[in-house]
PDB file of N, CA and C in Angstrom:
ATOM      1  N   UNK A   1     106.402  27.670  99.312  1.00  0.00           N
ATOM      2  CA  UNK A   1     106.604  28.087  97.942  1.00  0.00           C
ATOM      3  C   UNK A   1     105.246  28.365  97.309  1.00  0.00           C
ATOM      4  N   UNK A   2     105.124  29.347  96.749  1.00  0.00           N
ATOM      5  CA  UNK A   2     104.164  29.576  95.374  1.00  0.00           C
ATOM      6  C   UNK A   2     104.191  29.576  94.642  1.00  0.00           C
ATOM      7  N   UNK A   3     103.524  28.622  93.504  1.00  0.00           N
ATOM      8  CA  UNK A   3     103.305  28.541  92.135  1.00  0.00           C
ATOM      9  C   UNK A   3     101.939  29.022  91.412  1.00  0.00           C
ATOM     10  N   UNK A   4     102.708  29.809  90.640  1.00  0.00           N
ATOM     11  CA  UNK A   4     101.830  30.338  89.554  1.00  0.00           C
ATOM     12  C   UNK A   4     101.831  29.843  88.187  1.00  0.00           C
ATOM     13  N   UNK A   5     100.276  28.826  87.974  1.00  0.00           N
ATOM     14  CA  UNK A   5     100.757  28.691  86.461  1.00  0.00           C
ATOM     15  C   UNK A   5      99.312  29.395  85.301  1.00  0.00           C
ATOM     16  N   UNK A   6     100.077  29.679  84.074  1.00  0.00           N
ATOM     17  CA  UNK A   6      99.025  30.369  83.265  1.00  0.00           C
ATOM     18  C   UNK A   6      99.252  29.881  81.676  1.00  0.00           C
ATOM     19  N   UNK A   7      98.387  28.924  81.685  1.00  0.00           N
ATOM     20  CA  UNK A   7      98.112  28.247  79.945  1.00  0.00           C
ATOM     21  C   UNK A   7      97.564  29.586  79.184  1.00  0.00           C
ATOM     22  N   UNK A   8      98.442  29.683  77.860  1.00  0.00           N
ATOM     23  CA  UNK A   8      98.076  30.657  77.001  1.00  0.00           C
ATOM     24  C   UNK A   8      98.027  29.667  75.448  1.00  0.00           C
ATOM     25  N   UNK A   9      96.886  29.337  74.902  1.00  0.00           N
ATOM     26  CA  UNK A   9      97.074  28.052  74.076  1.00  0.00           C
ATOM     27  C   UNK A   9      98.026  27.094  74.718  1.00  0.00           C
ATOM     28  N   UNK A  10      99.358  26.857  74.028  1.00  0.00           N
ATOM     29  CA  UNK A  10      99.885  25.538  74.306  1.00  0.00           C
ATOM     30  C   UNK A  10     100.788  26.019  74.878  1.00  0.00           C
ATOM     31  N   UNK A  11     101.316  27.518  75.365  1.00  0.00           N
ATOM     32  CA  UNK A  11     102.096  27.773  76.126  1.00  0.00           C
ATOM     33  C   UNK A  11     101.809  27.559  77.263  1.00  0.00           C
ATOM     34  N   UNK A  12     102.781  26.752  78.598  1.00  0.00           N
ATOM     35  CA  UNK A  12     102.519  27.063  79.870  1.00  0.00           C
ATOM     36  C   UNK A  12     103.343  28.180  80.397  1.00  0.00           C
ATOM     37  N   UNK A  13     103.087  28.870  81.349  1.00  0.00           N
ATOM     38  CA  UNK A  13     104.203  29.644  82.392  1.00  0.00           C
ATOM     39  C   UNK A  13     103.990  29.307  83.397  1.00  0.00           C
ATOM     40  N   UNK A  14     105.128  28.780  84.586  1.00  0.00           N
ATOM     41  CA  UNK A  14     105.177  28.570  85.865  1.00  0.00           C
ATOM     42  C   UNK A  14     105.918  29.526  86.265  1.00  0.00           C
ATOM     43  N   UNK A  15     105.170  30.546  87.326  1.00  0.00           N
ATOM     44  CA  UNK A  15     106.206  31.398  88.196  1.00  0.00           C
ATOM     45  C   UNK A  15     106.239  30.793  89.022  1.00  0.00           C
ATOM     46  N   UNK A  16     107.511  30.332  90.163  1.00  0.00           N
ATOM     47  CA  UNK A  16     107.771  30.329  91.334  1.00  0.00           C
ATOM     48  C   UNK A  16     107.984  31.419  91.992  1.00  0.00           C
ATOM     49  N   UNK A  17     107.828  31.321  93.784  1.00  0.00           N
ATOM     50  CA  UNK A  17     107.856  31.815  94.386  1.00  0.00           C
ATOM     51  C   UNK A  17     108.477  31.656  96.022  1.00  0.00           C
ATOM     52  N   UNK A  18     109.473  31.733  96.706  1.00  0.00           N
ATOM     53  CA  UNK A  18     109.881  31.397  97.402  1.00  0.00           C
ATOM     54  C   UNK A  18     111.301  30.064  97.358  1.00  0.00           C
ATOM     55  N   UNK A  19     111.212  29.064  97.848  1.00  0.00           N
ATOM     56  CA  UNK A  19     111.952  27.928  98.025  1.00  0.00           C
ATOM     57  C   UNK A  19     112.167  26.962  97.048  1.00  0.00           C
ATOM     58  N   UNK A  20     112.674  26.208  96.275  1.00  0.00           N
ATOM     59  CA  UNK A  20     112.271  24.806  95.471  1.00  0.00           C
ATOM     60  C   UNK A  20     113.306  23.899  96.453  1.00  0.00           C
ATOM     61  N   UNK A  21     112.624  22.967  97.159  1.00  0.00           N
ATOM     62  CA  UNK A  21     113.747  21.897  97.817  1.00  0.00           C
ATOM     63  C   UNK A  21     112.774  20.799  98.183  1.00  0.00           C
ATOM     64  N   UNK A  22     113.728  20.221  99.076  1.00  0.00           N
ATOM     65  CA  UNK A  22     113.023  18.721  99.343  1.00  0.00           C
ATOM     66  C   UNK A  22     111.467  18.855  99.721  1.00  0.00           C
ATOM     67  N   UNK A  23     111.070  19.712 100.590  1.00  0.00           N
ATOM     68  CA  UNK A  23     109.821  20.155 100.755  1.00  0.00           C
ATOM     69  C   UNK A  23     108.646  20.215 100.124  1.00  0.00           C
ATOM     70  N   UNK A  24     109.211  21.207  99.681  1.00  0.00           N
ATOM     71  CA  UNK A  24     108.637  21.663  98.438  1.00  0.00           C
ATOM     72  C   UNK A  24     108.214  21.414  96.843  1.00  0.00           C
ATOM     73  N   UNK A  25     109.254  20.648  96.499  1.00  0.00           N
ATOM     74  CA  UNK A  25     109.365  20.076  95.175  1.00  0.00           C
ATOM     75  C   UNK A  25     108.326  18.723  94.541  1.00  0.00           C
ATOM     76  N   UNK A  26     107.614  17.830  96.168  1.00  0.00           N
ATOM     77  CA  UNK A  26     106.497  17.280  95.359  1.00  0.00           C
ATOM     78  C   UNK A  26     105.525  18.064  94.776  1.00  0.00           C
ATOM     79  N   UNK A  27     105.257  19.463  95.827  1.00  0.00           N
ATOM     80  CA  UNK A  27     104.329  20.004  95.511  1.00  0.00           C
ATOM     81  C   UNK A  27     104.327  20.780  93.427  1.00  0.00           C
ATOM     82  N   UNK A  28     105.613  20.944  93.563  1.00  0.00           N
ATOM     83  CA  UNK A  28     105.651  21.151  92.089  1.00  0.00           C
ATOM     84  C   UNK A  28     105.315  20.341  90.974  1.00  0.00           C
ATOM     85  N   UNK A  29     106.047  18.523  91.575  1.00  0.00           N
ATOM     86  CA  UNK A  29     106.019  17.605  90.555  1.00  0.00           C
ATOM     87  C   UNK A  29     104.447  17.410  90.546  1.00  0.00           C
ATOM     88  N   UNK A  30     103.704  17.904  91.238  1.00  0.00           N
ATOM     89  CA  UNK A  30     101.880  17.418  91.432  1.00  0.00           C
ATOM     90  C   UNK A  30     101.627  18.378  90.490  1.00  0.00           C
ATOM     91  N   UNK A  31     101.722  19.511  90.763  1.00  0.00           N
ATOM     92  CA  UNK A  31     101.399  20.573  89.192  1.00  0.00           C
ATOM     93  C   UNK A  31     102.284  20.740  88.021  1.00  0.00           C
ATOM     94  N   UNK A  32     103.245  19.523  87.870  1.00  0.00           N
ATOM     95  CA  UNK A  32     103.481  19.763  86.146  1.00  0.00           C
ATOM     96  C   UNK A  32     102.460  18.693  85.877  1.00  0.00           C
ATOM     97  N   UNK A  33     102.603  17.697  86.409  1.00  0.00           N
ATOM     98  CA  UNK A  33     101.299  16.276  86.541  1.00  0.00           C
ATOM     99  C   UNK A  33     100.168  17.017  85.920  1.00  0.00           C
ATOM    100  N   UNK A  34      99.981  17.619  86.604  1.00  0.00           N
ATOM    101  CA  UNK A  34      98.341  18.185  86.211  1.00  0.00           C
ATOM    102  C   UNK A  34      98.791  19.156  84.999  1.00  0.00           C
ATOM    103  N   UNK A  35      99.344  19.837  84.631  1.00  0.00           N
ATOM    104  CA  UNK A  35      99.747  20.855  83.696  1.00  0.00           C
ATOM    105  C   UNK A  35     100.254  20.431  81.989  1.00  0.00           C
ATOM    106  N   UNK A  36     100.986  19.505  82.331  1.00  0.00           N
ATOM    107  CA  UNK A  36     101.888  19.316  81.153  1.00  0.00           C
ATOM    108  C   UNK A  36     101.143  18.325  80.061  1.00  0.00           C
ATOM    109  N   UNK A  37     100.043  18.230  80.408  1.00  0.00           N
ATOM    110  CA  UNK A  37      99.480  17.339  78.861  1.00  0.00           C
ATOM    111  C   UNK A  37      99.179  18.135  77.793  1.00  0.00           C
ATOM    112  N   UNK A  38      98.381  19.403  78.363  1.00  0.00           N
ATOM    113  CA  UNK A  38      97.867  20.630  77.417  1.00  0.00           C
ATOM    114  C   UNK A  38      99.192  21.354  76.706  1.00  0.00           C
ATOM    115  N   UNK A  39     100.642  21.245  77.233  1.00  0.00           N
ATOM    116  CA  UNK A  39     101.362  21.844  77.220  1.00  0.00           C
ATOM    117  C   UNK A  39     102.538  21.497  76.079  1.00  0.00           C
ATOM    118  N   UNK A  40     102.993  22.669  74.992  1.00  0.00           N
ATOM    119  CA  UNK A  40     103.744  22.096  73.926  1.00  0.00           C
ATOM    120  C   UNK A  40     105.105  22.769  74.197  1.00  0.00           C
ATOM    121  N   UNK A  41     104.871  24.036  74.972  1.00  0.00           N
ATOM    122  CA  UNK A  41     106.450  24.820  75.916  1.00  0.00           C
ATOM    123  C   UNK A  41     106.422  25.185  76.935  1.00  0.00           C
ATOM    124  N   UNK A  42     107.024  25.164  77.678  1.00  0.00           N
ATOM    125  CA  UNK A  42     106.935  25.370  79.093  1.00  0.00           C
ATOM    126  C   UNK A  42     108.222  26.525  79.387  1.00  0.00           C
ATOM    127  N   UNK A  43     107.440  27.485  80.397  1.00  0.00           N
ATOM    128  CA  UNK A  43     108.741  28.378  80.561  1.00  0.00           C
ATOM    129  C   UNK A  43     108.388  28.703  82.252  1.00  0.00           C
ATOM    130  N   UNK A  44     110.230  28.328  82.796  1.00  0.00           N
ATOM    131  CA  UNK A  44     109.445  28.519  84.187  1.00  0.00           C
ATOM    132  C   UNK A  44     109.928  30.160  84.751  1.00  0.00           C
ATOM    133  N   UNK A  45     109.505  30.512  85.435  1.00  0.00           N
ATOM    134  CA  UNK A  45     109.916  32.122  85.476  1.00  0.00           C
ATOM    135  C   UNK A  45     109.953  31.722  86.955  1.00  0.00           C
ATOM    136  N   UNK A  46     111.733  32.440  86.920  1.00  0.00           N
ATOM    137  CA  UNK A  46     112.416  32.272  88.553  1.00  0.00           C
ATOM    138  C   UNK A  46     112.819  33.558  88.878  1.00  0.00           C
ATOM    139  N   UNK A  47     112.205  34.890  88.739  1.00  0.00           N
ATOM    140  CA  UNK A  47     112.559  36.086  88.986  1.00  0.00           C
ATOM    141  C   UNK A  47     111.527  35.740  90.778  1.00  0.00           C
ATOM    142  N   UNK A  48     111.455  35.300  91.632  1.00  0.00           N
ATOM    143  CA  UNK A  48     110.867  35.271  92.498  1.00  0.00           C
ATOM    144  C   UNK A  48     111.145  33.920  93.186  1.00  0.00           C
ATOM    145  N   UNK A  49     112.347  33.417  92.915  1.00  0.00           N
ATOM    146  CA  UNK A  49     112.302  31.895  93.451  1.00  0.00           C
ATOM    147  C   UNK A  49     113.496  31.999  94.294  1.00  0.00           C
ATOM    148  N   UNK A  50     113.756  31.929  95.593  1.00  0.00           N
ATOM    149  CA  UNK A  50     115.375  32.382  96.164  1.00  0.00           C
ATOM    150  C   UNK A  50     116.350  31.436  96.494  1.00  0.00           C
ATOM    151  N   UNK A  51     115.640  30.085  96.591  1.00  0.00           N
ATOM    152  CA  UNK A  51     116.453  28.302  96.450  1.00  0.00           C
ATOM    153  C   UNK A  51     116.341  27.614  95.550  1.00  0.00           C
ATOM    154  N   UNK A  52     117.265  26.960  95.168  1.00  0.00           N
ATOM    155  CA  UNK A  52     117.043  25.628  94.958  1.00  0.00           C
ATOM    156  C   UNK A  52     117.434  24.423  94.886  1.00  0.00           C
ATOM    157  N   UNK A  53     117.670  23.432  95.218  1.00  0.00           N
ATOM    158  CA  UNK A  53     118.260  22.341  95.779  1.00  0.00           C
ATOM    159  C   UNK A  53     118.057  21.114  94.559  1.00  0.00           C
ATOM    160  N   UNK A  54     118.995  19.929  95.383  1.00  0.00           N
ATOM    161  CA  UNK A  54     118.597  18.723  94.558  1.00  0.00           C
ATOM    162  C   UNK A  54     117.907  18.017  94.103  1.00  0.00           C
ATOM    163  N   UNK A  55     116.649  18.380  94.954  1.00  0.00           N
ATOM    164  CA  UNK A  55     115.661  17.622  94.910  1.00  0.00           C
ATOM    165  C   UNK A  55     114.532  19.266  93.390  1.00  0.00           C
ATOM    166  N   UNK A  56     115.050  19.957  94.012  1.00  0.00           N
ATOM    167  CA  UNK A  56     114.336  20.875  92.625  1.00  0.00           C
ATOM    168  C   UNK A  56     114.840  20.703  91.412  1.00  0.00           C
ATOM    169  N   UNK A  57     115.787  19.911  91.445  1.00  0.00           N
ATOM    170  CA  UNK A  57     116.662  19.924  90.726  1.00  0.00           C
ATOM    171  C   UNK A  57     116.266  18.584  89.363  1.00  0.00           C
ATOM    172  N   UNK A  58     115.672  18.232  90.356  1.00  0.00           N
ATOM    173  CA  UNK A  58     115.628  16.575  89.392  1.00  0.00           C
ATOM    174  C   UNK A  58     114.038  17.061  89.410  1.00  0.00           C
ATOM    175  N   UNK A  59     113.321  17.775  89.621  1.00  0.00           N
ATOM    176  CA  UNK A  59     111.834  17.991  89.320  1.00  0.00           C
ATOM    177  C   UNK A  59     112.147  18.809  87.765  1.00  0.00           C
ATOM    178  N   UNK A  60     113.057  19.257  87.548  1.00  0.00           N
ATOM    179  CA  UNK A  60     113.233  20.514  86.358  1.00  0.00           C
ATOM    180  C   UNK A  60     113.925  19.180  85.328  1.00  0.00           C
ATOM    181  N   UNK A  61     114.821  18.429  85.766  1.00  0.00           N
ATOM    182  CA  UNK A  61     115.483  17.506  85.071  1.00  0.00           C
ATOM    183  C   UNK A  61     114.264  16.710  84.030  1.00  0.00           C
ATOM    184  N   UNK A  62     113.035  16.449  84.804  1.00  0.00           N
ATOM    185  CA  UNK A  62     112.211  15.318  84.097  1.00  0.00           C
ATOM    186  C   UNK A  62     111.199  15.973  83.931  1.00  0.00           C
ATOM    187  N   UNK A  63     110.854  17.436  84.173  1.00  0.00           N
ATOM    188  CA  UNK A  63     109.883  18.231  83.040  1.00  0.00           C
ATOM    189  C   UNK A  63     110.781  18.551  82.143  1.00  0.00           C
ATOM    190  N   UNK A  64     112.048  18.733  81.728  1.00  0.00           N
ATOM    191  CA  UNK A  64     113.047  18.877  80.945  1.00  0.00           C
ATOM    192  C   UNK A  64     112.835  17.931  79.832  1.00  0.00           C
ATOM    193  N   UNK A  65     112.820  16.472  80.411  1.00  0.00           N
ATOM    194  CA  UNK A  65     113.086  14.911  79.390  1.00  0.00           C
ATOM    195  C   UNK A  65     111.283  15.281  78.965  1.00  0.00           C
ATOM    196  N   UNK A  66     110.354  15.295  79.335  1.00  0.00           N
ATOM    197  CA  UNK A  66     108.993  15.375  79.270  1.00  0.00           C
ATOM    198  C   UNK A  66     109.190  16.724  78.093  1.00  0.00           C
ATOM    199  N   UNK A  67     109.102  18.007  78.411  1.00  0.00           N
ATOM    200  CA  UNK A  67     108.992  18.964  77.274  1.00  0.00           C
ATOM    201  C   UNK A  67     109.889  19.061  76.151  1.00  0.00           C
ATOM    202  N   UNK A  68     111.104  18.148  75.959  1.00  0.00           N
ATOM    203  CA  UNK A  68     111.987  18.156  74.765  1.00  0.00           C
ATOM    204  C   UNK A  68     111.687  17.193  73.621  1.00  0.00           C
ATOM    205  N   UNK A  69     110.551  16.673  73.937  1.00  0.00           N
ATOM    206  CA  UNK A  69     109.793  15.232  73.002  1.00  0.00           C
ATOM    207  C   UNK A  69     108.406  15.938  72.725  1.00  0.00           C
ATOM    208  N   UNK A  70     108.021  17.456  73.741  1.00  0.00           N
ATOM    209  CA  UNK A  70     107.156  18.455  72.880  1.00  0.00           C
ATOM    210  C   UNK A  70     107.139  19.579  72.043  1.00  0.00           C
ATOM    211  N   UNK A  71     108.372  20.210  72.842  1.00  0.00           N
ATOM    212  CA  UNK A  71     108.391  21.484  72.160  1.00  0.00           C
ATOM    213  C   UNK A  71     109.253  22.097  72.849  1.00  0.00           C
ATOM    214  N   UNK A  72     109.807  21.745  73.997  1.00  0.00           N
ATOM    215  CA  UNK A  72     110.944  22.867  75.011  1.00  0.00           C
ATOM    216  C   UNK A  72     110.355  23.371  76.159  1.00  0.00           C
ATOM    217  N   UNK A  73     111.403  23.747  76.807  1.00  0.00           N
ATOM    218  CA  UNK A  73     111.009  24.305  78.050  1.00  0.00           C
ATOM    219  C   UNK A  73     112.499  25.500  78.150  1.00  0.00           C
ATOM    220  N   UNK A  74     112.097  26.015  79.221  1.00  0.00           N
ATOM    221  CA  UNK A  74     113.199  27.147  79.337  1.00  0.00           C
ATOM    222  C   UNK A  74     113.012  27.921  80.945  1.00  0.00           C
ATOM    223  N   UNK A  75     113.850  28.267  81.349  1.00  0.00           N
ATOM    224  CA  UNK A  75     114.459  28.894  82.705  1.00  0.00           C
ATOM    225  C   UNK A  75     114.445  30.289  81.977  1.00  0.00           C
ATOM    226  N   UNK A  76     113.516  31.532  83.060  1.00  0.00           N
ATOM    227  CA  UNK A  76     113.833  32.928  82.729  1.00  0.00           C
ATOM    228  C   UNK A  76     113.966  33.417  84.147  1.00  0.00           C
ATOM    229  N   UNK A  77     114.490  34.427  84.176  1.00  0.00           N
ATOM    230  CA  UNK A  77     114.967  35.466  85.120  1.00  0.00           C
ATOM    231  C   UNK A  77     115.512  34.922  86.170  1.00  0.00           C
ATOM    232  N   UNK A  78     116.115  33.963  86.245  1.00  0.00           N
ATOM    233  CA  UNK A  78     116.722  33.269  87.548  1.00  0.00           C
ATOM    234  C   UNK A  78     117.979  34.328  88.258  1.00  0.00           C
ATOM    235  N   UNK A  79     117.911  34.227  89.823  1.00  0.00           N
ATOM    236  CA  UNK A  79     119.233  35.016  90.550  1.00  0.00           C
ATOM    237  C   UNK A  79     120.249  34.397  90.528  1.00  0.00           C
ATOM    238  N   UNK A  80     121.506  35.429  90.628  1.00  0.00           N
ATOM    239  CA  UNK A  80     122.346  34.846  90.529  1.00  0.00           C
ATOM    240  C   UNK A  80     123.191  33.528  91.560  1.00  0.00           C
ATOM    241  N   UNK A  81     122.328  33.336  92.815  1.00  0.00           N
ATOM    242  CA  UNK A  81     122.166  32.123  93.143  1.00  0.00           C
ATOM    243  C   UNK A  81     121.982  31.185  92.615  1.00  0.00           C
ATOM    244  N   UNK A  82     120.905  30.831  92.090  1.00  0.00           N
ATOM    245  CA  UNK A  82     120.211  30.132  91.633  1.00  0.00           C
ATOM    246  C   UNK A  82     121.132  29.851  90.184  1.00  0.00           C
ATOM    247  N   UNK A  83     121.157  30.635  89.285  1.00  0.00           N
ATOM    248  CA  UNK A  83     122.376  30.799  88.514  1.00  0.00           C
ATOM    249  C   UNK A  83     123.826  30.096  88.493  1.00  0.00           C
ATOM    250  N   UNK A  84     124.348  30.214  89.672  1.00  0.00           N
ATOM    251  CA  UNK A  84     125.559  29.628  90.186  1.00  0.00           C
ATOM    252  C   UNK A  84     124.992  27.983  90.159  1.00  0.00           C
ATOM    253  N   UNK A  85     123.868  27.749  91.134  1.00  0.00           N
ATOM    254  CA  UNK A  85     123.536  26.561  91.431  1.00  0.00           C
ATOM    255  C   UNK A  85     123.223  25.512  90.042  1.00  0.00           C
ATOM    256  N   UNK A  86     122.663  25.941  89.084  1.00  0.00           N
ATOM    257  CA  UNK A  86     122.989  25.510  87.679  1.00  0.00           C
ATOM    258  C   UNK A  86     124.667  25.772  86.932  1.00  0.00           C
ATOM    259  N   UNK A  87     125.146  26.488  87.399  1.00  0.00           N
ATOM    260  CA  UNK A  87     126.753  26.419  86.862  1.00  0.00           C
ATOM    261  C   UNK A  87     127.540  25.097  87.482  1.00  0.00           C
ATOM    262  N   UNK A  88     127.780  25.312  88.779  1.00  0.00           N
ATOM    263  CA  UNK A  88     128.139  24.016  89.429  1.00  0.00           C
ATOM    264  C   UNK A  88     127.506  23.053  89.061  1.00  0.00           C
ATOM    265  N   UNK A  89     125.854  22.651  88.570  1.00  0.00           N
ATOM    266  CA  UNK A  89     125.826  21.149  88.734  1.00  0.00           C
ATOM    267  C   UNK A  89     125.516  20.750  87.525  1.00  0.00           C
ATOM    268  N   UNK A  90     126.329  21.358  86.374  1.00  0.00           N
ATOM    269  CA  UNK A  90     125.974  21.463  84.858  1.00  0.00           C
ATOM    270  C   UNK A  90     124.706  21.421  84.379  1.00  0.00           C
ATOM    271  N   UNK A  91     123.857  22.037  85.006  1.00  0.00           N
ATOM    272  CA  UNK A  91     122.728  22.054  84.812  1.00  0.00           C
ATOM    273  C   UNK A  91     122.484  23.193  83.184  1.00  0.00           C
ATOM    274  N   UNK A  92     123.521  24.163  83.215  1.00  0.00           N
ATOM    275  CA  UNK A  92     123.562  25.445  82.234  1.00  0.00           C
ATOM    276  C   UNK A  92     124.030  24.359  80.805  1.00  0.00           C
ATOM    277  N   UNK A  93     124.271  23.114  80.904  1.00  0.00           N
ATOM    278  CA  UNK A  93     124.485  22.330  79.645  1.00  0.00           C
ATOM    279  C   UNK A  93     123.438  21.589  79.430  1.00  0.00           C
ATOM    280  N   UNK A  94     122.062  21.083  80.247  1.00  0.00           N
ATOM    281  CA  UNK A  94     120.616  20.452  80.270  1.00  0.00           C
ATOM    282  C   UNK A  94     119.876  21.257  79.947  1.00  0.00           C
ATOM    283  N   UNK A  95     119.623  22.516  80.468  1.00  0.00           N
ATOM    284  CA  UNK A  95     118.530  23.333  79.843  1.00  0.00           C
ATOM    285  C   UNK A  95     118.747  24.570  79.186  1.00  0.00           C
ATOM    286  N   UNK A  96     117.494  24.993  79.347  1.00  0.00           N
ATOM    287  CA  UNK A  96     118.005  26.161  78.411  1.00  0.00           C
ATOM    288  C   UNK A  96     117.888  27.563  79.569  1.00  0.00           C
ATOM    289  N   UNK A  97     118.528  27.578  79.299  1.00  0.00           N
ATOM    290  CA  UNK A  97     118.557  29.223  80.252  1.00  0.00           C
ATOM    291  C   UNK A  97     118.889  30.789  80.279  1.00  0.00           C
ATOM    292  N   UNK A  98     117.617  31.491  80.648  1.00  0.00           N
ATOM    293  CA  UNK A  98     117.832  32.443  79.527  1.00  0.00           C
ATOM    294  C   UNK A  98     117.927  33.968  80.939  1.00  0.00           C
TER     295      UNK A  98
END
């Protein structure tokens, strides 16, 4: 997986790239770690992300609980995989998704 992130003042953006799963997903929770202090919204951009699993799942869950005590966070361009995979696990009632 690749992550792209780009602080604009207190905005963050994370693009993904490839996979989010068991694998993969410490490597994410290590860069909100490092990311999210400077950070008052967070928007992750999934126009490039083609999985994602349970374990990505609970990495988005607790930058979720973390950015709603700053300012928000938000899901953009996600496939309609990925899409589905938030329909089934009520995830489309936790965040925001746009």
């Amino acid at each position: 997986m690749k992550i792209d992130k780009s602080l604009n003042g207190t905005a963050l953006e994370i693009a993904l790239e490839g996979r989010l799963d068991t694998t993969t997903a410490p490597e994410l929770e290590q860069a909100l770690k490092a990311s999210l202090d400077d950070a008052e919204t967070l928007t992750f951009d999934f126009s490039q992300l083609d999985y994602i699993s349970s374990a990505g799942l609970r990495v988005l869950l607790s930058a979720n609980k973390i950015m709603n005590r700053k300012g928000g966070m938000k899901v953009v361009n996600a496939n309609e995989m990925v899409k589905e995979v938030f329909d089934v696990t009520g995830f489309v009632d936790i965040l925001n998704i746009e």
